[in-house]
Protein backbone atom coordinates (compact mmCIF):
# COMPACT_ATOMS: atom_id res chain seq x y z
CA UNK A 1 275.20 199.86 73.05
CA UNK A 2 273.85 199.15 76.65
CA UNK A 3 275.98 197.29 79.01
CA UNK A 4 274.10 193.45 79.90
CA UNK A 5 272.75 193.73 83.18
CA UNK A 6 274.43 191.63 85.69
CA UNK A 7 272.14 190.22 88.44
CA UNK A 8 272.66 190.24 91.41
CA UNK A 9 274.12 186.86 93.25
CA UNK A 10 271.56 184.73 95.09
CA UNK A 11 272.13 183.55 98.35
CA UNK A 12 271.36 179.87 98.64
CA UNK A 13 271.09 177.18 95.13
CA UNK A 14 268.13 176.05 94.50
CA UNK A 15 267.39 172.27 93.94
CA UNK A 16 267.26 172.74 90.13
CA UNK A 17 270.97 175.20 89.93
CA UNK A 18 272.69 172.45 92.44
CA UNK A 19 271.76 169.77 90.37
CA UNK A 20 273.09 171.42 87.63
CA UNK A 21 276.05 172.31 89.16
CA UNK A 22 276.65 169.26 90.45
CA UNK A 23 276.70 167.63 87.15
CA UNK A 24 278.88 170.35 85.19
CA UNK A 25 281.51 169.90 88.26
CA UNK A 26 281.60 166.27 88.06
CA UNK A 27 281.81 166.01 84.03
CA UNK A 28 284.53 168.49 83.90
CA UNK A 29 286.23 166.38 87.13
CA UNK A 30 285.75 162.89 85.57
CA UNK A 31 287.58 164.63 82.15
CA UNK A 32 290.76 166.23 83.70
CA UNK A 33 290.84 162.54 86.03
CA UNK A 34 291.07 160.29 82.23
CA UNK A 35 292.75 162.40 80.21
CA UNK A 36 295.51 162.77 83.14
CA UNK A 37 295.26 159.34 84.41
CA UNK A 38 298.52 157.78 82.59
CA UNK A 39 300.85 160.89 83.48
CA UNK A 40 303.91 160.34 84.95
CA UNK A 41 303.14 162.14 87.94
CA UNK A 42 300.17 160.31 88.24
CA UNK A 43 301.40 156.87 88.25
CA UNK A 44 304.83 157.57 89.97
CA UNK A 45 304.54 160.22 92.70
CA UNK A 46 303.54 158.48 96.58
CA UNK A 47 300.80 160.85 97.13
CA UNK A 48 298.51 158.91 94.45
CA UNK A 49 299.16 155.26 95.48
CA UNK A 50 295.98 154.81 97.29
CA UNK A 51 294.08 156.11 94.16
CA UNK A 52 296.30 153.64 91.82
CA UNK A 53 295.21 150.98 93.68
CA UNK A 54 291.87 151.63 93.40
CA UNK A 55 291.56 152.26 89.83
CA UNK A 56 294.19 149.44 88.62
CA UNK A 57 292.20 146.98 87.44
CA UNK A 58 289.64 149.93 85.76
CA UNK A 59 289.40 148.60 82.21
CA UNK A 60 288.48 151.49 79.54
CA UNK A 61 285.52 150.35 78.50
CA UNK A 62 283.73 149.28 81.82
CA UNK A 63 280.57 150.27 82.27
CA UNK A 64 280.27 152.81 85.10
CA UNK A 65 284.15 154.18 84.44
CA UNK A 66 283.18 158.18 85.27
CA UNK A 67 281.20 157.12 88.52
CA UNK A 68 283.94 154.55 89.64
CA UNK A 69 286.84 157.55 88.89
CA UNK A 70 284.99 160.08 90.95
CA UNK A 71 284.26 158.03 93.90
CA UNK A 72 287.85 156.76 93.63
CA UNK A 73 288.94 160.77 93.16
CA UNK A 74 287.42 161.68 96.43
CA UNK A 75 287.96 159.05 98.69
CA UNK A 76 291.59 158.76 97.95
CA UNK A 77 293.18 161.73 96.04
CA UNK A 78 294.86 163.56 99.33
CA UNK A 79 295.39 167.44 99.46
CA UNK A 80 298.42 167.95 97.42
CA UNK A 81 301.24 170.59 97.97
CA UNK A 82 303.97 171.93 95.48
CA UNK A 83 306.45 169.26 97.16
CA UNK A 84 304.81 166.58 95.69
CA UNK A 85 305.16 168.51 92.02
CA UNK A 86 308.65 169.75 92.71
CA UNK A 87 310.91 166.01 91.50
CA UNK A 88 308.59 165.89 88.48
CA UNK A 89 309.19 169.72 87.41
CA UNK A 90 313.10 168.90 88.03
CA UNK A 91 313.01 166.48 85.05
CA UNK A 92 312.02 169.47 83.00
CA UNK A 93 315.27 171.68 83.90
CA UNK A 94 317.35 168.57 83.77
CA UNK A 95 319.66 169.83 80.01
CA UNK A 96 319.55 168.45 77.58
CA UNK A 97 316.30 166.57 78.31
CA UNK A 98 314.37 164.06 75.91
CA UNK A 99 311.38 164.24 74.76
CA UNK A 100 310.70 160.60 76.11
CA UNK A 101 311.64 161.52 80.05
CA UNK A 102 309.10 164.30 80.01
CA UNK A 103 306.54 163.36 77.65
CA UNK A 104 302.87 163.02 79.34
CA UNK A 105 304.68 164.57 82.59
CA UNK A 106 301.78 166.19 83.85
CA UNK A 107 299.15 165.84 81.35
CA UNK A 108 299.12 164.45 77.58
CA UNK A 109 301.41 165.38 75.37
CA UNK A 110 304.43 167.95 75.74
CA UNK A 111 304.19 171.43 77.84
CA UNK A 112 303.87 174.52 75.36
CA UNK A 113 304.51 177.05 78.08
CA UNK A 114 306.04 176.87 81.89
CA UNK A 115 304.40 179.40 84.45
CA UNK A 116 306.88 180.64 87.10
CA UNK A 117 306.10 182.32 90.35
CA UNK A 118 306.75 185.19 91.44
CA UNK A 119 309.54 185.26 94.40
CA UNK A 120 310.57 187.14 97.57
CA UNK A 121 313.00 186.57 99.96
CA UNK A 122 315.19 184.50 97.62
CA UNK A 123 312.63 181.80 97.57
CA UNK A 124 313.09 179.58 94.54
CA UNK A 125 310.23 180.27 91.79
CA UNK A 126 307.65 177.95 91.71
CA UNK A 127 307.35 176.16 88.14
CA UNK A 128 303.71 175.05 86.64
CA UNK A 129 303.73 173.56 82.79
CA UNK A 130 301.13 174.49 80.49
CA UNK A 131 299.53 171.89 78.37
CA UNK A 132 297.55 172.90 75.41
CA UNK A 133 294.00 171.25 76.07
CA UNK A 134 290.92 169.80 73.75
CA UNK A 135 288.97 171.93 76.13
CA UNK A 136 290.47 174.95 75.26
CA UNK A 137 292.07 178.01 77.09
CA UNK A 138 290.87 179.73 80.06
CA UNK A 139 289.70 183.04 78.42
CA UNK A 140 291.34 185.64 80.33
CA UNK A 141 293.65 187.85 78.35
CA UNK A 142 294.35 190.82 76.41
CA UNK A 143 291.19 193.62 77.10
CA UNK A 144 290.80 195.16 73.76
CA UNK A 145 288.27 197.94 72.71
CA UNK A 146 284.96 196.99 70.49
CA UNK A 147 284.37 200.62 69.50
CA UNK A 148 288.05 201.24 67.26
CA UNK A 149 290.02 202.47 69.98
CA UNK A 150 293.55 201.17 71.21
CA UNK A 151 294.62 199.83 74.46
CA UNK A 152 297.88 200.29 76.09
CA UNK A 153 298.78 196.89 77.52
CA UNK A 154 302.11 196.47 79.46
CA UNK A 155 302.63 193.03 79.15
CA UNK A 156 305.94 190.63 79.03
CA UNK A 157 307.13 188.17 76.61
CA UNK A 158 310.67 187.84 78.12
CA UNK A 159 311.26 184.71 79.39
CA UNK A 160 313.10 183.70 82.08
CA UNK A 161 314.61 180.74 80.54
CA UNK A 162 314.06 177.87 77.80
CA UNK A 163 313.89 174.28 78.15
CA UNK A 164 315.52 172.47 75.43
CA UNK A 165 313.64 169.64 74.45
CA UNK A 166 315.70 166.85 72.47
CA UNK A 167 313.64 164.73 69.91
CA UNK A 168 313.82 160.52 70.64
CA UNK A 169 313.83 160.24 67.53
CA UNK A 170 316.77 162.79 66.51
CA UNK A 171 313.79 165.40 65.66
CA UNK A 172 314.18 168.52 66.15
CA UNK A 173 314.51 170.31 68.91
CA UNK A 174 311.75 171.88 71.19
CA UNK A 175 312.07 174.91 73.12
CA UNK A 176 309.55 175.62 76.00
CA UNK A 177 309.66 178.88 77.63
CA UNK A 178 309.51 179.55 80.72
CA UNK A 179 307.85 182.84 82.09
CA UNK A 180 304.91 185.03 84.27
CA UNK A 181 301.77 183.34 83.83
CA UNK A 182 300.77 186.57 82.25
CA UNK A 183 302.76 185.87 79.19
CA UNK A 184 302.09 181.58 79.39
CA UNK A 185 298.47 183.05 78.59
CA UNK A 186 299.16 185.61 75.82
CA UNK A 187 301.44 182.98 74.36
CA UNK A 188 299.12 180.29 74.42
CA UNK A 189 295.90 182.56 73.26
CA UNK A 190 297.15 184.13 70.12
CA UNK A 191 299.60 181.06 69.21
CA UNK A 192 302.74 182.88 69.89
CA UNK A 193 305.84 180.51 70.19
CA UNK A 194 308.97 181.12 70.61
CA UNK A 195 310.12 180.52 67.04
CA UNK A 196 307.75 183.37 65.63
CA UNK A 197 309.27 186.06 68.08
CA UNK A 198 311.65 187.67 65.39
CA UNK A 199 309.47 188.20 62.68
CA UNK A 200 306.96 190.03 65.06
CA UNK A 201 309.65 192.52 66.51
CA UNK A 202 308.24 195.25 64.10
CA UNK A 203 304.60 194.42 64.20
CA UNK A 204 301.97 196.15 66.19
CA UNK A 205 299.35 193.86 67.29
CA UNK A 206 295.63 195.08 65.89
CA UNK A 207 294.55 197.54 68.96
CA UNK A 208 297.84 197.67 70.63
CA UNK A 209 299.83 200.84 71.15
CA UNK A 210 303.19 199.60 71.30
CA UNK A 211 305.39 197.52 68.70
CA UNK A 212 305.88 193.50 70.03
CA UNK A 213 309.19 194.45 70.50
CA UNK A 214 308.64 196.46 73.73
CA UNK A 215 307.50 193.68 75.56
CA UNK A 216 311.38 192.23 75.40
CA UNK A 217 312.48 194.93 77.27
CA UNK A 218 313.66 193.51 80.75
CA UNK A 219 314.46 196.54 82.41
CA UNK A 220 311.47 197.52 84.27
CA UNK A 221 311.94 201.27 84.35
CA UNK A 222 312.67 201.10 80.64
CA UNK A 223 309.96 198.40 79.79
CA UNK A 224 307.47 200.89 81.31
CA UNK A 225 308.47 204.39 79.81
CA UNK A 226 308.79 202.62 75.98
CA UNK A 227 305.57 201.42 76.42
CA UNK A 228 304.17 204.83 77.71
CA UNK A 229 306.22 206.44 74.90
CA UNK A 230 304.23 204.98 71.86
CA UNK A 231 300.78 204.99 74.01
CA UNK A 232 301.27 209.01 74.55
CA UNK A 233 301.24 209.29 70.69
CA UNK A 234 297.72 208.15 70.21
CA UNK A 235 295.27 210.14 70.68
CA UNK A 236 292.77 206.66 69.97
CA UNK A 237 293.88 205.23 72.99
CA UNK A 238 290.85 203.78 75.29
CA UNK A 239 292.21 201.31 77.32
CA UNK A 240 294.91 201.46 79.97
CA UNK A 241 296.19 197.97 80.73
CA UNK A 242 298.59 196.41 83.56
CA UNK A 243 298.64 193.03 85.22
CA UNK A 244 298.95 194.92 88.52
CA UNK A 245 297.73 198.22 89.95
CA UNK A 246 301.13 199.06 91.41
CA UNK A 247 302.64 198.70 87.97
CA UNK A 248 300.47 200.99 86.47
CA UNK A 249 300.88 203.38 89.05
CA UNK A 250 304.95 202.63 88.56
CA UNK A 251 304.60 203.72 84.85
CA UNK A 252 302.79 206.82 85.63
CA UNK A 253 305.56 208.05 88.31
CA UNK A 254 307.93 207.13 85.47
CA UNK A 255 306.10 209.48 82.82
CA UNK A 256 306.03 212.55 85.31
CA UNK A 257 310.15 212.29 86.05
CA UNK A 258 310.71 211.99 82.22
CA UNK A 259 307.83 213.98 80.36
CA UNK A 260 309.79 216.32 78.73
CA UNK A 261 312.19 213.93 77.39
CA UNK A 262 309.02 211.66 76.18
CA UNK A 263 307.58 214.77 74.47
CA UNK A 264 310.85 215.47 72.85
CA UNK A 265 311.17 211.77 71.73
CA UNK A 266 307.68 212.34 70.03
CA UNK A 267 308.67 215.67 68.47
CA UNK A 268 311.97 214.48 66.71
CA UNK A 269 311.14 211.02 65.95
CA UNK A 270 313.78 210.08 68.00
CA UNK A 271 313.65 206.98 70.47
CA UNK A 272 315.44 207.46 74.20
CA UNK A 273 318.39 205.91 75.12
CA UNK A 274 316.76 204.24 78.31
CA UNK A 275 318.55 200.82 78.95
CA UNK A 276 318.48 197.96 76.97
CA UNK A 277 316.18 200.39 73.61
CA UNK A 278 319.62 200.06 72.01
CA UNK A 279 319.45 195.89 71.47
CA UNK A 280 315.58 196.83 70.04
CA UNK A 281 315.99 199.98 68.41
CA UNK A 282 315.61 198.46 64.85
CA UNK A 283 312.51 197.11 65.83
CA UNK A 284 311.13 200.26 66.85
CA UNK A 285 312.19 203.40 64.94
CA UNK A 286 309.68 202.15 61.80
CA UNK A 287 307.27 202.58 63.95
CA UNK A 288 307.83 205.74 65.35
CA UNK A 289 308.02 208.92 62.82
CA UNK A 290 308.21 212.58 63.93
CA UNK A 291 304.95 214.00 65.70
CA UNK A 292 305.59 217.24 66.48
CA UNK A 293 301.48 218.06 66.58
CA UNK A 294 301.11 215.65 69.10
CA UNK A 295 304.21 216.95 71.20
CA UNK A 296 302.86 220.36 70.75
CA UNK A 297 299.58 219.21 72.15
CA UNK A 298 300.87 217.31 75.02
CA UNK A 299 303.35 220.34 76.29
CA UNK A 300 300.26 222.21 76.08
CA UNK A 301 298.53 219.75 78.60
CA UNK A 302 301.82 219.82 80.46
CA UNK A 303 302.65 217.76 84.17
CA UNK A 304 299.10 217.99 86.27
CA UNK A 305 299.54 215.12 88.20
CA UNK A 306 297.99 216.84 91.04
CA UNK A 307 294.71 217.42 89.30
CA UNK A 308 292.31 214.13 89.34
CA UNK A 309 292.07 213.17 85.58
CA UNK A 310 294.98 214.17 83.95
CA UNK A 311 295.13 210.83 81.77
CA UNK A 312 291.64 211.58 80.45
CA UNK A 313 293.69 214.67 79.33
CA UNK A 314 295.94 213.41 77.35
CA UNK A 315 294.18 210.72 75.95
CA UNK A 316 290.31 212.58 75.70
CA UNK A 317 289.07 208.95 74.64
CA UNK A 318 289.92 206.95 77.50
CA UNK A 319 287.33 204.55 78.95
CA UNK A 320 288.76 202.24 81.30
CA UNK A 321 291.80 201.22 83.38
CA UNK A 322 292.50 197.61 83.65
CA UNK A 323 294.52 195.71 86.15
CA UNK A 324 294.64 193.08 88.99
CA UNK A 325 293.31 195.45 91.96
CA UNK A 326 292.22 192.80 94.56
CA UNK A 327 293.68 192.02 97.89
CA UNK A 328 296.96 194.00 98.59
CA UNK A 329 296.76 195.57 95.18
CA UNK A 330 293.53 197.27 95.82
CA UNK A 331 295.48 199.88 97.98
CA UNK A 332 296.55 201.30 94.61
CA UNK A 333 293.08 201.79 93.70
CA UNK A 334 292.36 205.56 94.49
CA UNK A 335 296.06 206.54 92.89
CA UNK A 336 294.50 204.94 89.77
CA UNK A 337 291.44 206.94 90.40
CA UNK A 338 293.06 209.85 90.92
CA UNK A 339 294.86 209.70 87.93
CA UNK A 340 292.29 208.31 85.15
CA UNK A 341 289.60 210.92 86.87
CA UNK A 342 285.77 210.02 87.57
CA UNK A 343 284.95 209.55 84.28
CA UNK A 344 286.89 206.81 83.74
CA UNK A 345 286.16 203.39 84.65
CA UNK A 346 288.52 200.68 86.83
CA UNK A 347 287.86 196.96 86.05
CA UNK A 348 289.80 193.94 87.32
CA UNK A 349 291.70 191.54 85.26
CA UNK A 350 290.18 188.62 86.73
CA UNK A 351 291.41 186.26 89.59
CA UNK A 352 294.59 184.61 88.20
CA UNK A 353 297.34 182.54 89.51
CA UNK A 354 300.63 180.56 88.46
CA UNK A 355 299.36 177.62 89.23
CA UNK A 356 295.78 178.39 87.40
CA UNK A 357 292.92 180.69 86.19
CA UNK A 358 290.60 180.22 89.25
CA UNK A 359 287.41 183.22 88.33
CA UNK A 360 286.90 186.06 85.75
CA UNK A 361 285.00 189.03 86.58
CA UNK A 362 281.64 188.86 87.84
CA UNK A 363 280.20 192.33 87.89
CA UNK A 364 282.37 194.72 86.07
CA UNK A 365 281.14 197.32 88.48
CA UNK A 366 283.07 194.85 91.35
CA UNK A 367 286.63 195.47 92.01
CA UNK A 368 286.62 191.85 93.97
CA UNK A 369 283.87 189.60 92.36
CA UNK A 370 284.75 186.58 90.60
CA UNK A 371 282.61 183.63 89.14
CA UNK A 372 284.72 180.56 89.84
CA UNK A 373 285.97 179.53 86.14
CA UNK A 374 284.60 175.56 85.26
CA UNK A 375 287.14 174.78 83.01
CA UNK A 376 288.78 173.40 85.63
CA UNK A 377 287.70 172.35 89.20
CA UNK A 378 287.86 174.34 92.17
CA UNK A 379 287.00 172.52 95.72
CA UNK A 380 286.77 174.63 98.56
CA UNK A 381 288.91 173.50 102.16
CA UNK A 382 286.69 175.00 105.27
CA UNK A 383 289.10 176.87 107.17
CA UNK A 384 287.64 176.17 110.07
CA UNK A 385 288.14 172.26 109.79
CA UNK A 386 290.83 170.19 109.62
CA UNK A 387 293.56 170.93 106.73
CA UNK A 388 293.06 167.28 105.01
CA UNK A 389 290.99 165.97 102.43
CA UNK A 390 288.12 165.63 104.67
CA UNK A 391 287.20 169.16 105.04
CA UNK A 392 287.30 169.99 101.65
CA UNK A 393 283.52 171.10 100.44
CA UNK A 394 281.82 171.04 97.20
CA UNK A 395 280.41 173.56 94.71
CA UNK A 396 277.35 172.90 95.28
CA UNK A 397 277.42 172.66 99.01
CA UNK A 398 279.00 176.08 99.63
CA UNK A 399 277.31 178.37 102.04
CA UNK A 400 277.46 182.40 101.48
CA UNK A 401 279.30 184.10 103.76
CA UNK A 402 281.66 181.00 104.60
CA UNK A 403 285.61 181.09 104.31
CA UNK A 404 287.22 178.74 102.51
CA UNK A 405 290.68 177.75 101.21
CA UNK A 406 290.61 177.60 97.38
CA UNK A 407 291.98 174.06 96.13
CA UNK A 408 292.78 173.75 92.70
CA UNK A 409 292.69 170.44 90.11
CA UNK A 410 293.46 171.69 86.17
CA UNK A 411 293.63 169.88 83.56
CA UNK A 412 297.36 170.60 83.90
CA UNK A 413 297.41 167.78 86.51
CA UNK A 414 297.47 169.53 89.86
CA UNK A 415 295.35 167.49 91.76
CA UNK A 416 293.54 168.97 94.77
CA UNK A 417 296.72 171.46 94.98
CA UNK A 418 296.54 173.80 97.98
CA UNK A 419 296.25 177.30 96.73
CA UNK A 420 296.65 179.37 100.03
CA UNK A 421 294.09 181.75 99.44
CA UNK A 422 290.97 182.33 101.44
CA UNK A 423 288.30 183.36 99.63
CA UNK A 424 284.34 184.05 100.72
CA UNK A 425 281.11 182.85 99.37
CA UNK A 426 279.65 185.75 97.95
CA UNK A 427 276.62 183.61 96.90
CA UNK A 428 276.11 182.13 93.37
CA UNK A 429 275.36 183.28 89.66
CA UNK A 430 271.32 182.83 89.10
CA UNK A 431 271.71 181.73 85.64
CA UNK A 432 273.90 178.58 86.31
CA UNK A 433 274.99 178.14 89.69
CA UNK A 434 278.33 179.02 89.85
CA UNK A 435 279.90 180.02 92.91
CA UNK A 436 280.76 183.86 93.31
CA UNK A 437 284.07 184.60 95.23
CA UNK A 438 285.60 187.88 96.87
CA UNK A 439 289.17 187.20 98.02
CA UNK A 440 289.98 187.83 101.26
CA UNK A 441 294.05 186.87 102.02
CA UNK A 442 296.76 184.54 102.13
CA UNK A 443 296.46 181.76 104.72
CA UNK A 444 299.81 181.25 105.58
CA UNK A 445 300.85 185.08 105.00
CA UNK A 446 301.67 186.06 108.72
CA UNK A 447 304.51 187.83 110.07
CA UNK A 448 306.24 186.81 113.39
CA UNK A 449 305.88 188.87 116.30
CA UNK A 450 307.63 187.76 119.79
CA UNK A 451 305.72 184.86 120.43
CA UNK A 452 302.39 185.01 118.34
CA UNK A 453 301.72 186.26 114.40
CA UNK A 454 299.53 188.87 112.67
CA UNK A 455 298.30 187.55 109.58
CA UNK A 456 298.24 189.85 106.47
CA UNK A 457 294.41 190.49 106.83
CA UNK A 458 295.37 191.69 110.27
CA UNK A 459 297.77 194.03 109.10
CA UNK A 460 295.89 195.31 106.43
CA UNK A 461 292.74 196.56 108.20
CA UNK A 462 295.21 198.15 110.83
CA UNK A 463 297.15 200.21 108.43
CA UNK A 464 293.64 200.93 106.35
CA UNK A 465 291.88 201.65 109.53
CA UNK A 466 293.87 205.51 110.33
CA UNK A 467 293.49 206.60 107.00
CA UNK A 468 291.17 209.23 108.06
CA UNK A 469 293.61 210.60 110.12
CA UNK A 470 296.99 209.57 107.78
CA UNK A 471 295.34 210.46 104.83
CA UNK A 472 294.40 208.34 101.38
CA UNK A 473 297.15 205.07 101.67
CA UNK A 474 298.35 204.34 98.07
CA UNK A 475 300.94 201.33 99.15
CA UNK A 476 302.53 200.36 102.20
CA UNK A 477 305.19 197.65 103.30
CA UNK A 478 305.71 195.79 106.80
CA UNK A 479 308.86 195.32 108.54
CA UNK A 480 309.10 193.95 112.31
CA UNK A 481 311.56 196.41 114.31
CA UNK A 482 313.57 194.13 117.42
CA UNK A 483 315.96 196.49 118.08
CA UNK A 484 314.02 197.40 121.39
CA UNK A 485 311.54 194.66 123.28
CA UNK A 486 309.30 193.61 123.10
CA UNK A 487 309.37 193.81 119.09
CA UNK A 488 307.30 196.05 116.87
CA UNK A 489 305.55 196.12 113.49
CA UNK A 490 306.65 199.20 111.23
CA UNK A 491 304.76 200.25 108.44
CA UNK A 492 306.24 202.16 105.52
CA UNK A 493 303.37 204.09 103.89
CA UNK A 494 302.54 206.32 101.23
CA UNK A 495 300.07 208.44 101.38
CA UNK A 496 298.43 210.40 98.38
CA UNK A 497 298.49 214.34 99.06
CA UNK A 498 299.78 215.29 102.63
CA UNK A 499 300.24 213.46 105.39
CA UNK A 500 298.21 213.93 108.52
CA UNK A 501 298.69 213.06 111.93
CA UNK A 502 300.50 209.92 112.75
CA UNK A 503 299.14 207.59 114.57
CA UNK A 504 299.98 204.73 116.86
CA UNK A 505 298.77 201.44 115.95
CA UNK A 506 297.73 198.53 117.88
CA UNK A 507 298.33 195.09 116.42
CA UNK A 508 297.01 192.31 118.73
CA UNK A 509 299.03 188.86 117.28
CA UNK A 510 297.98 185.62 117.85
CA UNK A 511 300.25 183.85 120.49
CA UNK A 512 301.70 180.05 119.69
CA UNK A 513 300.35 177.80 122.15
């Protein structure tokens, strides 16, 4: 079967596509604004009380409601920040809470799932409820195989905590988990709550490699090697699967220190004593019988991670590696090369957030081209205007080529949200309009230096730019040396085969006026 041709993106809308996109936009926008128009945060937080009094006296069944709501959206609704969000999610982690202080919250209804953030530097998580929608999903999840192969997917279904949710009415309780926005989406795709974890311990998801109970493993080092353990087994295995390139590159590190204790494993049936197996072990051992004509096999293939392809080795039907490989993460791209071999293809997940699903993948054959997902709305802040409402810019207005900060309103009730991410026009989809997007970097991601910063852009074409001369850069950290003046940027590297000539770099910050 033929892969669908993808065409190529066109530069500038025509009349006909920005009418149409126009009109999708503005339906989808005047749906999210009802629906979410009653919600606590809504009606109580000070950021919306221009647009409450201009919709008060809105009856439900005036004529003209959608045009009066979207005229009302944009000349009111300011750009929002997490601050704004941050008393309302509180209510949430308030225990016990009531079903009656959080209800309609954000949007209608209860949350099912709560999307955390990831965090450095100590930072408190950021917390985004999930809301199951008469719209649907976003539709970016599991990859699975359509010719009867398997895919090795290393995702999470730990949480990080649960809510309790106390009935008004003395129901029953409700438990909302909170977790990576990886596993709000799994959970909320394939209908998995919380109260149906322990009878899936033992089961193995159609097309999956591992038992469900791997993916409660919360050591990482662990968490990757079981997962690698019952994916070496099958020979069926097409599909290599990670939510980020470094991880995947992390679980092949971890297969190289302990291959012959994973071949072992496979020969005797036996499972490894790796942290934290012992509290699943039950789960798992039905699952995995002796193989000693696989182990044989695999000694006979042996430790070759120096030779490009040894994955396609040991699994002779693999297809494609999978992953978030965008931004930062696409320094871990040639690794993943290196190790799948030329015959194998790299795709990317898709352009996903805590906070929401902002593009899927455009042109599979694109490492960093997304079509901007309508489900919700996307508006686009000009970075080269002022950082309020005023500068924000249309779908259909969008030039290619232009940089613009990505500004988010779901139908999880973030309303014009500030996303922090620059992103470029890449031009738009032929068959509908919708904008394509390559990401480009953080906006406020800058590290100080003296008196000026060097944004992460700025640091990443520096360190990129010697690789001739380094050699191929597989990941790399920054840390700002001021134990001499003036201070310095350092950059901890890795480079994949030897390392060439060092080199002095030259980072030029911007100064603070």
């Amino acid at each position: 079967m033929s892969c669908p041709i993808i065409p190529n993106p066109i530069v500038d809308l025509t009349p006909e596509l920005q009418g149409k996109l126009k009109d999708h936009v503005e339906d989808v926008l005047a749906r999210i604004v009802d629906a979410n128009l009653h919600t606590r945060y809504a009606q109580e937080s000070p950021v919306f009380n221009d647009f409450r009094n201009a919709v008060g006296h809105l009856c439900d069944e005036c004529e003209g409601r959608k045009t009066f709501l979207l005229e009302a959206f944009y000349a009111t609704v300011p750009l929002t920040t997490y601050a704004s969000h941050e008393p309302f999610v509180a209510k949430l982690l308030q225990q016990p809470c009531r079903e009656g202080e959080i209800k309609d919250l954000f949007a209608p209804g209860l949350p099912v799932t709560i999307a955390s953030s990831s965090t450095t530097s100590g930072r408190t998580p950021k917390l985004f409820p999930k809301y199951l929608h008469p719209l649907g999903s976003d539709r970016i999840g599991l990859p699975f195989s359509k010719t009867g192969g398997n895919t090795c997917a290393t995702f999470s279904m730990a949480s990080h905590r649960v809510v309790g949710v106390r009935g008004d009415a003395g129901g029953e309780d409700k438990r909302i988990p909170v977790a990576f926005i990886s596993t709000c989406i799994i959970r909320m795709l394939h209908d998995l709550d919380l109260d149906k974890d322990t009878s899936l311990m033992k089961m193995i998801m159609p097309g999956m490699t591992s038992p469900f109970a791997v993916t409660f493993l919360r050591n990482y080092r662990s968490f990757l090697l079981v997962h690698a353990l019952f994916a070496l087994v099958d020979r069926k295995l097409e599909i290599l699967f990670a939510s980020l390139s470094t991880i995947f590159v992390d679980m092949i590190r971890y297969m190289e220190e302990e291959w012959d204790t994973l071949v072992y494993c496979i020969e005797m049936g036996k499972l490894p004593d790796y942290e934290g197996v012992d509290e699943i072990r039950e789960h798992l051992q039905p699952n995995f019988p002796r193989n000693p004509s696989r182990a044989a096999e695999l000694r006979a293939i042996g430790i070759s991670t120096a030779t490009p392809g040894w994955l396609a080795k040991i699994w002779p039907g693999l297809k494609t590696a999978v992953s978030i490989v965008s931004g930062v993460f696409s320094a871990a791209v040639p690794k993943m090369q290196h190790y799948v071999g030329p015959n194998v293809h790299i795709r990317a997940v898709g352009y996903i957030a805590s906070e929401g699903s902002i593009g899927t993948v455009y042109d599979p054959q694109e490492l960093n081209l997304f079509r901007s997902i309508t489900g919700d709305v996307v508006e686009y802040l000009d970075v080269s205007l002022d950082e309020t409402a005023a500068g924000l810019v249309p779908a259909w207005e969008l030039q290619t080529g232009h940089k613009y900060e990505i500004v988010l309103t779901t139908r999880n009730g973030l309303w014009r949200y500030r996303m922090e991410d620059i992103v470029e026009i890449a031009g738009f989809d032929p068959r509908d309009g919708t904008p394509i997007l390559k990401y480009v970097e953080r906006r406020n991601a800058v590290v100080r230096l003296g008196m000026g910063t060097a944004t992460g852009k700025t640091l990443t074409d520096a360190i990129f730019s010697v690789e001739k001369s380094l050699g191929k850069i597989v990941e790399f950290t920054v840390l700002v040396d001021e134990r001499v003046m003036p201070p310095r940027i350092g950059f901890l590297v890795e480079v994949e085969g030897a390392v060439g000539q060092l080199t002095l770099l030259t980072v030029t910050p911007r100064r603070f006026i």
